[in-house]
PDB file of N, CA and C in Angstrom:
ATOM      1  N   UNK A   1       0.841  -1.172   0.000  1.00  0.00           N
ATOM      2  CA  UNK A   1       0.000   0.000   0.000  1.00  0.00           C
ATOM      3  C   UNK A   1       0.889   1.239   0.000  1.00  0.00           C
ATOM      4  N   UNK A   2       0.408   2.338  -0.780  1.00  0.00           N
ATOM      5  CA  UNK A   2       1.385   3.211  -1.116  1.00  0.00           C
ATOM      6  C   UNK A   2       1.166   4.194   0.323  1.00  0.00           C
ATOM      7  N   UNK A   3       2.174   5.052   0.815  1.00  0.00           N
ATOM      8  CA  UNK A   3       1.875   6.343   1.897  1.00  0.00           C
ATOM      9  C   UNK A   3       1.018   7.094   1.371  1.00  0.00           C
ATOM     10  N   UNK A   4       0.311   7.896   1.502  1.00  0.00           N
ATOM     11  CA  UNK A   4      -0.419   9.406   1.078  1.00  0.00           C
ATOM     12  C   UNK A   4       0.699  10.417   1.282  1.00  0.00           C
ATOM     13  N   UNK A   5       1.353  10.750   0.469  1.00  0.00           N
ATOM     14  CA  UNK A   5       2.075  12.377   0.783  1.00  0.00           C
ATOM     15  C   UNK A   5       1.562  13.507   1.312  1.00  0.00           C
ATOM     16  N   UNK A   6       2.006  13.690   2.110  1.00  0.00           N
ATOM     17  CA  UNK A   6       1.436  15.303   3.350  1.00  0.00           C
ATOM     18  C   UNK A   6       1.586  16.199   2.397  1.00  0.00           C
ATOM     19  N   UNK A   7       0.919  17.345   2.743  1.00  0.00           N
ATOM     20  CA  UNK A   7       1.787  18.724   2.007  1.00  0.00           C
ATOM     21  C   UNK A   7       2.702  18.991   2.474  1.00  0.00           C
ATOM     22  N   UNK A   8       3.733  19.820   1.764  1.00  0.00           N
ATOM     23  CA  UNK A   8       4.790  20.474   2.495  1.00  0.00           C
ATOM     24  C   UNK A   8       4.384  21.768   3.390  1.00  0.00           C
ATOM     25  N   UNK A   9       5.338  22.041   4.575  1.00  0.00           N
ATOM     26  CA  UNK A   9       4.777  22.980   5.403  1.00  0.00           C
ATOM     27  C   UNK A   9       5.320  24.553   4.538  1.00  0.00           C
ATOM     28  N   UNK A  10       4.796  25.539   4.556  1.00  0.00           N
ATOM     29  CA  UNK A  10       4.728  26.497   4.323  1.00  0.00           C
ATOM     30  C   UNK A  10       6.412  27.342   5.323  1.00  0.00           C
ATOM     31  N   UNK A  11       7.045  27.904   4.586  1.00  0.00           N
ATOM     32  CA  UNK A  11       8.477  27.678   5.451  1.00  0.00           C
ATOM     33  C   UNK A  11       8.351  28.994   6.603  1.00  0.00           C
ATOM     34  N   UNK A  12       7.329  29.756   6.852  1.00  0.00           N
ATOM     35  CA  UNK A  12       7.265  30.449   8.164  1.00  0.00           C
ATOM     36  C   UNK A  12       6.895  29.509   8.885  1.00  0.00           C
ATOM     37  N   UNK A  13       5.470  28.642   8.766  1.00  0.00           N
ATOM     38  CA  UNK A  13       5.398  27.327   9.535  1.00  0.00           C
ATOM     39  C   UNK A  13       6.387  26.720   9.506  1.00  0.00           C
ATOM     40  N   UNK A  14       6.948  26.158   8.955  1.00  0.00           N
ATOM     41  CA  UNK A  14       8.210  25.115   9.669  1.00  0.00           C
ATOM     42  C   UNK A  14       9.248  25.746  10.325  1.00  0.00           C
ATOM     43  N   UNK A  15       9.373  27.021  10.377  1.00  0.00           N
ATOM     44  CA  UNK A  15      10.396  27.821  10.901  1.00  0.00           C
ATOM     45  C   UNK A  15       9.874  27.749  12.444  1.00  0.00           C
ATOM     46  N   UNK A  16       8.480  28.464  12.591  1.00  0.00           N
ATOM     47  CA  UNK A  16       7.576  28.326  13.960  1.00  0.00           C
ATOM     48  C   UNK A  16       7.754  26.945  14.518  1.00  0.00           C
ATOM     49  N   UNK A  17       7.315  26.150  13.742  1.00  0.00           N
ATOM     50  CA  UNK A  17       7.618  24.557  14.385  1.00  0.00           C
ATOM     51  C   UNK A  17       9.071  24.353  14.801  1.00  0.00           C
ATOM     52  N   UNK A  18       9.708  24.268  14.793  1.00  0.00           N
ATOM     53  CA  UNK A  18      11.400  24.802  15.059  1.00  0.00           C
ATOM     54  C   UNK A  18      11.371  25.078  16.010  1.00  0.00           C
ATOM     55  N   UNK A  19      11.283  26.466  15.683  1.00  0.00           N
ATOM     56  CA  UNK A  19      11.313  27.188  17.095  1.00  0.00           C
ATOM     57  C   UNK A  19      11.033  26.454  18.458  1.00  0.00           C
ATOM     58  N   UNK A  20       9.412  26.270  18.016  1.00  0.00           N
ATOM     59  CA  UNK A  20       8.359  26.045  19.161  1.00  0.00           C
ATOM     60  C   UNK A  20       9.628  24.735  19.938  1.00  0.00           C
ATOM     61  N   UNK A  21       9.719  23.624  19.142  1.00  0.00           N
ATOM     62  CA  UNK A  21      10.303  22.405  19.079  1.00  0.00           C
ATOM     63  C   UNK A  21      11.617  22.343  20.183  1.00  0.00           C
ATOM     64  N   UNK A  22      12.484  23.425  19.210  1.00  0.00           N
ATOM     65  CA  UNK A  22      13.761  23.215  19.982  1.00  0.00           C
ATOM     66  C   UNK A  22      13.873  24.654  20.927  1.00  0.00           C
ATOM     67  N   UNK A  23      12.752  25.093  21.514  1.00  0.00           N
ATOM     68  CA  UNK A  23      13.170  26.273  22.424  1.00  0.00           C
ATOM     69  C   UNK A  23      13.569  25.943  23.604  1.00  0.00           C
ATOM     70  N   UNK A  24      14.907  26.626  24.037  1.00  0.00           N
ATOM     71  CA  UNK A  24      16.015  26.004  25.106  1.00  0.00           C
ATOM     72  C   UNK A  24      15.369  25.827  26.257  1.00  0.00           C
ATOM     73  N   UNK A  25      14.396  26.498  26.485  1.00  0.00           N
ATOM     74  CA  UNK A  25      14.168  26.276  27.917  1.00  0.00           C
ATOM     75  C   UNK A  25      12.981  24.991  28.519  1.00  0.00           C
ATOM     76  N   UNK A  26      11.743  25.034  27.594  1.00  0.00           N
ATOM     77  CA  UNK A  26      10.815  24.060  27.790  1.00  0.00           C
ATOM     78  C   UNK A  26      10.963  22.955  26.513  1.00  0.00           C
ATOM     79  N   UNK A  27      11.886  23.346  25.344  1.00  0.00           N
ATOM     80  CA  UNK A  27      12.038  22.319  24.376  1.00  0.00           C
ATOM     81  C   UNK A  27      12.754  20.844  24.305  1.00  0.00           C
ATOM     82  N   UNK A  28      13.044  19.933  23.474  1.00  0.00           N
ATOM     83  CA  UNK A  28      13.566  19.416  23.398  1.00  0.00           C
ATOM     84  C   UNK A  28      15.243  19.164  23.526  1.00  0.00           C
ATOM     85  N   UNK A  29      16.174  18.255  24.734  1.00  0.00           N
ATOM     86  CA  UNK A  29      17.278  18.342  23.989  1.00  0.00           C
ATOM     87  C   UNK A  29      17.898  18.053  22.892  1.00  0.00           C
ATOM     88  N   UNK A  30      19.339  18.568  22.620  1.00  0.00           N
ATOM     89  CA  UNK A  30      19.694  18.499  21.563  1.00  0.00           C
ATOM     90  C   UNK A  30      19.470  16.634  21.248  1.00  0.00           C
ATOM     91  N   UNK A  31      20.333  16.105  22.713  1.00  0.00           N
ATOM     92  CA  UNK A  31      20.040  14.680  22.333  1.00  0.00           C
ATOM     93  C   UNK A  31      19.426  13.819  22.121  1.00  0.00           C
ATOM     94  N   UNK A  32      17.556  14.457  22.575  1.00  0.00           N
ATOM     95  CA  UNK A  32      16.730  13.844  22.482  1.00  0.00           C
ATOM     96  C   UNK A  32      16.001  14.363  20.881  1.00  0.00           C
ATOM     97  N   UNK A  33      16.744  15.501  20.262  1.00  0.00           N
ATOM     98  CA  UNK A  33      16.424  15.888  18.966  1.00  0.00           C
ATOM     99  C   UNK A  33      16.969  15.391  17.984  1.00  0.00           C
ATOM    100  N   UNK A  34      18.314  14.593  18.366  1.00  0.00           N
ATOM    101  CA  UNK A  34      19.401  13.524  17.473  1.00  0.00           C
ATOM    102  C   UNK A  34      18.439  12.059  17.262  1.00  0.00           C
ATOM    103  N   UNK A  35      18.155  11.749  18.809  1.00  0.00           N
ATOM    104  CA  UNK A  35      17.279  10.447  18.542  1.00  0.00           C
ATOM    105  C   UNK A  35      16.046  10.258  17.546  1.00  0.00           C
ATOM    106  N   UNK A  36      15.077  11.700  17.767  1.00  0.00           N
ATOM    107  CA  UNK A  36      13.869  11.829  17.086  1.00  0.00           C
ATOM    108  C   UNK A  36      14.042  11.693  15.892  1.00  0.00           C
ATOM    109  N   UNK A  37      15.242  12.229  15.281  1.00  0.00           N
ATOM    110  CA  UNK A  37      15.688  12.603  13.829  1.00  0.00           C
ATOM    111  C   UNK A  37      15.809  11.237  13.221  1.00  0.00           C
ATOM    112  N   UNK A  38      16.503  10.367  13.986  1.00  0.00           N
ATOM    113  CA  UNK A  38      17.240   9.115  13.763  1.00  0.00           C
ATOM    114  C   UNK A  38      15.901   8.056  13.160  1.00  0.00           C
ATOM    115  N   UNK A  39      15.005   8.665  14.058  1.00  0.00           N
ATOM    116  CA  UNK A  39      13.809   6.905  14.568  1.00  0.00           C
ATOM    117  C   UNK A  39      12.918   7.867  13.120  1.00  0.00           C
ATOM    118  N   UNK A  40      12.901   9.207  12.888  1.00  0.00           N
ATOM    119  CA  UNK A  40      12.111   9.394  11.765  1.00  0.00           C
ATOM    120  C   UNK A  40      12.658   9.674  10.636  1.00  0.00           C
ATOM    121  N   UNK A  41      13.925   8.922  10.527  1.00  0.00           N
ATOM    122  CA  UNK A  41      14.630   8.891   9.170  1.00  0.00           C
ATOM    123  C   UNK A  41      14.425  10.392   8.170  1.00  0.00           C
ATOM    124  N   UNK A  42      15.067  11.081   9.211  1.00  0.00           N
ATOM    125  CA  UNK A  42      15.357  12.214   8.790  1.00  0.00           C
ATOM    126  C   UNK A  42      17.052  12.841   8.876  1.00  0.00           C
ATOM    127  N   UNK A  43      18.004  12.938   8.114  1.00  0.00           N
ATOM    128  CA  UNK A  43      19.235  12.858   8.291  1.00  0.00           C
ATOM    129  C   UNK A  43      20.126  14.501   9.338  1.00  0.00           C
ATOM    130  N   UNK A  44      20.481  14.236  10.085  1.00  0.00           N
ATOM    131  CA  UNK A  44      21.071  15.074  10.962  1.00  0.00           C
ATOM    132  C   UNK A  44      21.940  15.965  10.396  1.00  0.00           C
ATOM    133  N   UNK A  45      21.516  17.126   9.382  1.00  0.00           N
ATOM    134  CA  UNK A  45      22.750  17.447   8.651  1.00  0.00           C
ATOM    135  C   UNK A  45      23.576  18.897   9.304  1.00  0.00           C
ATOM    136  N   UNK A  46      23.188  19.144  10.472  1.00  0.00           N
ATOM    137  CA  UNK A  46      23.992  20.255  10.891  1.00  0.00           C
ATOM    138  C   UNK A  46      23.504  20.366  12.685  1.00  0.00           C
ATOM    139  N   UNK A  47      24.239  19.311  12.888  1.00  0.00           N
ATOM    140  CA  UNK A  47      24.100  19.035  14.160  1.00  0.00           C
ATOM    141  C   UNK A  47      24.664  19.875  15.544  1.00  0.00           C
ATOM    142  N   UNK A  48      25.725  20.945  14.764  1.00  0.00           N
ATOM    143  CA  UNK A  48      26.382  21.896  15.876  1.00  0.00           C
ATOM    144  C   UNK A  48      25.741  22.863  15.723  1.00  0.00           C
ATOM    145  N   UNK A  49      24.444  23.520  15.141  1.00  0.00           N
ATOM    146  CA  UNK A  49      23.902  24.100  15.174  1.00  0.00           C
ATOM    147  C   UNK A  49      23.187  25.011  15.916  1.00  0.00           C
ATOM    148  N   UNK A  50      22.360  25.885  16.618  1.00  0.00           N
ATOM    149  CA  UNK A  50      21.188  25.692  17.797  1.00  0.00           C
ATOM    150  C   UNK A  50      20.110  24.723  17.811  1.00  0.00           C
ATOM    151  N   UNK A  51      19.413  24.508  18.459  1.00  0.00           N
ATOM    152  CA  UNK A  51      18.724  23.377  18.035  1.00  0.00           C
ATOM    153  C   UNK A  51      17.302  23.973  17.454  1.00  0.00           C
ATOM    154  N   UNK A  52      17.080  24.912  16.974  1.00  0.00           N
ATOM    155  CA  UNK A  52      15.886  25.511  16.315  1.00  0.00           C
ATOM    156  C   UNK A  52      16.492  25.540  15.381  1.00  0.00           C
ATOM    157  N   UNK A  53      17.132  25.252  14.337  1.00  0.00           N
ATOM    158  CA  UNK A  53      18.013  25.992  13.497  1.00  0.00           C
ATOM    159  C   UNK A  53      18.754  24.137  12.582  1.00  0.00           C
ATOM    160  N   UNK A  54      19.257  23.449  13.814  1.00  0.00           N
ATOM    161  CA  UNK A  54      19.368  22.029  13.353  1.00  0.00           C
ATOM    162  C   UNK A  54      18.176  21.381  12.836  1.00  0.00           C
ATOM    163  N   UNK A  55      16.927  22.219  13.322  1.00  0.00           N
ATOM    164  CA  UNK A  55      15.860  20.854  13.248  1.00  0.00           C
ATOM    165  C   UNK A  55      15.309  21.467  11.640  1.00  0.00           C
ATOM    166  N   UNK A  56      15.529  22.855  11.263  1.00  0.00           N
ATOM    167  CA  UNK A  56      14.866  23.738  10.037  1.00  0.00           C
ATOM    168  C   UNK A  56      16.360  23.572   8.990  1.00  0.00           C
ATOM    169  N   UNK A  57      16.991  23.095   9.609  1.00  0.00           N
ATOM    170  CA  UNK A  57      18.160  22.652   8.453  1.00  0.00           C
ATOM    171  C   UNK A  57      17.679  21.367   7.979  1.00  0.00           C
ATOM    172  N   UNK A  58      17.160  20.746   9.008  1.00  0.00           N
ATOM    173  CA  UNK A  58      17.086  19.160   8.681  1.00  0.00           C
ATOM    174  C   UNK A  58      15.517  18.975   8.162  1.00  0.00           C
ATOM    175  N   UNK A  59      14.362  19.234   8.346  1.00  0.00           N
ATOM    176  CA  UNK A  59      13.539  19.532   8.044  1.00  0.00           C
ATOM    177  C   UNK A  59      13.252  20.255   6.482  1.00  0.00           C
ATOM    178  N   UNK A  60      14.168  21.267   6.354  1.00  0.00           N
ATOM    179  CA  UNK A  60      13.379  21.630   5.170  1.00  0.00           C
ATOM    180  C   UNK A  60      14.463  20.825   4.007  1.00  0.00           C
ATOM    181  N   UNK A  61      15.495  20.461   4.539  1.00  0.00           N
ATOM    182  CA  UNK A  61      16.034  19.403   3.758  1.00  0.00           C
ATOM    183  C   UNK A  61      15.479  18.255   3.315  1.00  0.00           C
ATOM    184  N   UNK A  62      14.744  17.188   4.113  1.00  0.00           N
ATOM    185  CA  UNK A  62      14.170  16.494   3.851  1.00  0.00           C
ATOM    186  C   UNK A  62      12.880  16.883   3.243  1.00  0.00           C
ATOM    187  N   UNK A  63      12.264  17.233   3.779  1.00  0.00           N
ATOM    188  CA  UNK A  63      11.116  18.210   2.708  1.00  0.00           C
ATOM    189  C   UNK A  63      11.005  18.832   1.455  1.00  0.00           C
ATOM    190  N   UNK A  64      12.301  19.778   0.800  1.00  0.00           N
ATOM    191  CA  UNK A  64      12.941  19.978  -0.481  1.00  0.00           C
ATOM    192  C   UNK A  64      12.820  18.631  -1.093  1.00  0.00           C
ATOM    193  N   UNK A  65      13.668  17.728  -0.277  1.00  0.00           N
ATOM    194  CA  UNK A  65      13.942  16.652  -1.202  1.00  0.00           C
ATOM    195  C   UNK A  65      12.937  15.491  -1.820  1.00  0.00           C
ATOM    196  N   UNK A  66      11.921  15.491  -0.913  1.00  0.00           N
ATOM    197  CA  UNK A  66      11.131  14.559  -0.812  1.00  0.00           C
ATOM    198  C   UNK A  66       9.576  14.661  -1.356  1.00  0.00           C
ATOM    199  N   UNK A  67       9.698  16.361  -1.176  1.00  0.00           N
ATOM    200  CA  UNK A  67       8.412  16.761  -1.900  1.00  0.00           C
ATOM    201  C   UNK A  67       6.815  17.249  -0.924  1.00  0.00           C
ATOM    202  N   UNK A  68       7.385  16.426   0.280  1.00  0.00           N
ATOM    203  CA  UNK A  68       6.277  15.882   1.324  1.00  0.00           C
ATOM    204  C   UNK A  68       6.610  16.314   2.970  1.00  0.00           C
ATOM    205  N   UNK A  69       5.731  16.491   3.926  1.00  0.00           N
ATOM    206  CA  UNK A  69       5.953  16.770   5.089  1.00  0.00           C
ATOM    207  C   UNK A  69       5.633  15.683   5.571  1.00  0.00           C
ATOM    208  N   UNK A  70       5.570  14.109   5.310  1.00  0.00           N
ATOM    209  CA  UNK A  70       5.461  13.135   6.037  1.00  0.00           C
ATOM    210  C   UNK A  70       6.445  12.770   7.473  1.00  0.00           C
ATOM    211  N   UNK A  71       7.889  12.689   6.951  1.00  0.00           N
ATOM    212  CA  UNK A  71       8.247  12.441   8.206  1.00  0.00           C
ATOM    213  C   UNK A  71       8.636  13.283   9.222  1.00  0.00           C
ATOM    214  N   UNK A  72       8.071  14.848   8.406  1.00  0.00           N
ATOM    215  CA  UNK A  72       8.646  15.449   9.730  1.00  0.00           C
ATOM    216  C   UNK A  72       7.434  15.071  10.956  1.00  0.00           C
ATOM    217  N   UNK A  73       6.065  15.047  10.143  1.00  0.00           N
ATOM    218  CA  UNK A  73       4.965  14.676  11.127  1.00  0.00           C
ATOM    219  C   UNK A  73       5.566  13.636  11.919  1.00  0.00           C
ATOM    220  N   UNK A  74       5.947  13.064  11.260  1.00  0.00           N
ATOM    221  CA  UNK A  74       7.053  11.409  12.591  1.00  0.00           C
ATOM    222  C   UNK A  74       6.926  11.876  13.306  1.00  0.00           C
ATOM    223  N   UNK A  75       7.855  12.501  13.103  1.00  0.00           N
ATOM    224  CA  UNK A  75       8.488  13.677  14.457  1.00  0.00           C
ATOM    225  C   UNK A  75       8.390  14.137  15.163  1.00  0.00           C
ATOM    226  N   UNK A  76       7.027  14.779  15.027  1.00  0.00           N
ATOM    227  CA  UNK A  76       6.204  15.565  15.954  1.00  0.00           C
ATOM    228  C   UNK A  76       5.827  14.861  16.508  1.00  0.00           C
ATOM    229  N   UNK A  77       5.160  13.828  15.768  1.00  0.00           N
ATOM    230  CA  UNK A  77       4.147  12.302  16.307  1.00  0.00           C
ATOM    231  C   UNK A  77       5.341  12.225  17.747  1.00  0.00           C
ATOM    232  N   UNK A  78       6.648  11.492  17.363  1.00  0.00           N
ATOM    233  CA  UNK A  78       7.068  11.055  18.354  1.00  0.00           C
ATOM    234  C   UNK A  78       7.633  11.907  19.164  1.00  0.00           C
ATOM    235  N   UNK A  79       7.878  13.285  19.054  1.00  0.00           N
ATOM    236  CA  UNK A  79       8.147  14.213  19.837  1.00  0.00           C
ATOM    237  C   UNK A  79       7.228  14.047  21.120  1.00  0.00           C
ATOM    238  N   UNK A  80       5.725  14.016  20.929  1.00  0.00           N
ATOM    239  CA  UNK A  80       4.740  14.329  21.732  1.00  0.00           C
ATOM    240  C   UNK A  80       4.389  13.182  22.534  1.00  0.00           C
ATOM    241  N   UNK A  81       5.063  12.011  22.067  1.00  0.00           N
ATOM    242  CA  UNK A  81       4.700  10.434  22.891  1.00  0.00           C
ATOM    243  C   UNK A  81       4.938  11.317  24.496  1.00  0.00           C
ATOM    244  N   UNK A  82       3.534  10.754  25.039  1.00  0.00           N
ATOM    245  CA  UNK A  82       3.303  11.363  26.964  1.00  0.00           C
ATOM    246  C   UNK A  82       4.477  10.373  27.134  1.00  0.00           C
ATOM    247  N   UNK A  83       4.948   9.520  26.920  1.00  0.00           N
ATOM    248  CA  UNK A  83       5.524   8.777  28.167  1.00  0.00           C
ATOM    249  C   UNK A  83       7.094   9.683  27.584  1.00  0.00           C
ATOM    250  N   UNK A  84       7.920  10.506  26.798  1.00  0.00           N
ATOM    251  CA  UNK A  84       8.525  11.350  27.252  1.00  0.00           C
ATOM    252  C   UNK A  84       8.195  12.326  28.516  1.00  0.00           C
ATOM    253  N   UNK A  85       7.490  12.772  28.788  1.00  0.00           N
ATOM    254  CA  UNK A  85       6.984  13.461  29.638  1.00  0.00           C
ATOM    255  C   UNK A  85       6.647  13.084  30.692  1.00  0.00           C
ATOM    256  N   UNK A  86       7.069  11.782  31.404  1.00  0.00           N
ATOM    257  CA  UNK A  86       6.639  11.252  32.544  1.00  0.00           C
ATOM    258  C   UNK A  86       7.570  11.884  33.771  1.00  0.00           C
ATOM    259  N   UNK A  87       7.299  12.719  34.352  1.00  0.00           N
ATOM    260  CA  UNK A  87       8.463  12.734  35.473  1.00  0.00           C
ATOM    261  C   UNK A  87       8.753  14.327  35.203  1.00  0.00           C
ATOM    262  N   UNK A  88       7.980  14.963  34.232  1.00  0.00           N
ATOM    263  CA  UNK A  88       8.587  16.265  34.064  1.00  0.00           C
ATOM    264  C   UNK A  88       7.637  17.172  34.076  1.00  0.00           C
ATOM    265  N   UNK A  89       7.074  17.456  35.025  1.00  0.00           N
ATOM    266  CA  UNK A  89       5.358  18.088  35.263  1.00  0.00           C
ATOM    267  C   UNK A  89       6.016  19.786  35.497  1.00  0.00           C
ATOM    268  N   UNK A  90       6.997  20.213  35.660  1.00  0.00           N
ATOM    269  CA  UNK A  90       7.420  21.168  35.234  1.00  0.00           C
ATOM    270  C   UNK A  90       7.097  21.361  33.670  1.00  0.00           C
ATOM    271  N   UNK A  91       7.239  21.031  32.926  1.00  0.00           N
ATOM    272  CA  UNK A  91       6.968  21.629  31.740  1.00  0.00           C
ATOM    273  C   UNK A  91       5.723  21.941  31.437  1.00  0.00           C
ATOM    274  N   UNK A  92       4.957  21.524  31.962  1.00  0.00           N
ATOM    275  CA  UNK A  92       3.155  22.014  31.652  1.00  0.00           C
ATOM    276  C   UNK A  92       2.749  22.960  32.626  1.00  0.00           C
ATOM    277  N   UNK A  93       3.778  23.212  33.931  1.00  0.00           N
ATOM    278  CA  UNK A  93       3.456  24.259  35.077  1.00  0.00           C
ATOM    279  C   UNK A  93       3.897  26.080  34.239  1.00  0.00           C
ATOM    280  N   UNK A  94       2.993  26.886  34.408  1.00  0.00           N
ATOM    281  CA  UNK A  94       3.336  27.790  34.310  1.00  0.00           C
ATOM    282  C   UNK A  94       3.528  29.056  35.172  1.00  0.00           C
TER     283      UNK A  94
END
C-alpha cells in the first residue's frame, strides 16, 4: 500500500515549528532531537547548530527533497509520545 504524501509545510510554519520544538528552555534536547531525527529517518545534517536551526536545516532538507511533510509529522508524532513526559510536570506548570 502506497503512503499518502502530506503537504509540504509552508516555510514560516516550519520555521515556527522549530522554534516552538527546539526552544532552550521548555524544548527538546539536543540529544533527544538527534534520537527523534534518527527513529524518523530524517538525516542530521547540521548538528552543531542551535537546536531551532538544526531541526529547520534538517527539516526543510528532507522536505525539499522529498516533496512531502510526512516524516517530519514522525516527528512531531514522536516528539509528543506522553511517556517522554513522565516525570517532568514542570513543563506544563506555568
Amino acid at each position: 500500500m502506497a503512503s499518502i504524501k502530506r503537504p509540504m509545510f509552508e516555510t514560516h510554519v516550519l520555521e515556527g515549528l522549530c522554534r516552538t520544538i527546539g526552544d532552550s528552555a521548555d524544548g527538546l534536547t539536543g540529544t533527544e532531537i538527534g534520537q527523534i531525527l534518527l527513529n524518523s529517518n530524517i538525516p542530521d545534517i547540521d548538528s552543531q547548530n542551535t537546536k531551532w536551526r538544526r531541526l529547520y536545516s534538517a527539516f526543510a532538507d528532507w522536505q525539499n527533497k522529498n516533496q512531502c511533510s510526512n516524516h517530519i509529522l514522525r516527528f512531531v508524532q514522536d516528539a509528543l509520545q506522553p511517556v517522554r513526559y513522565i516525570g517532568k510536570e514542570e513543563v506544563f506548570s506555568y
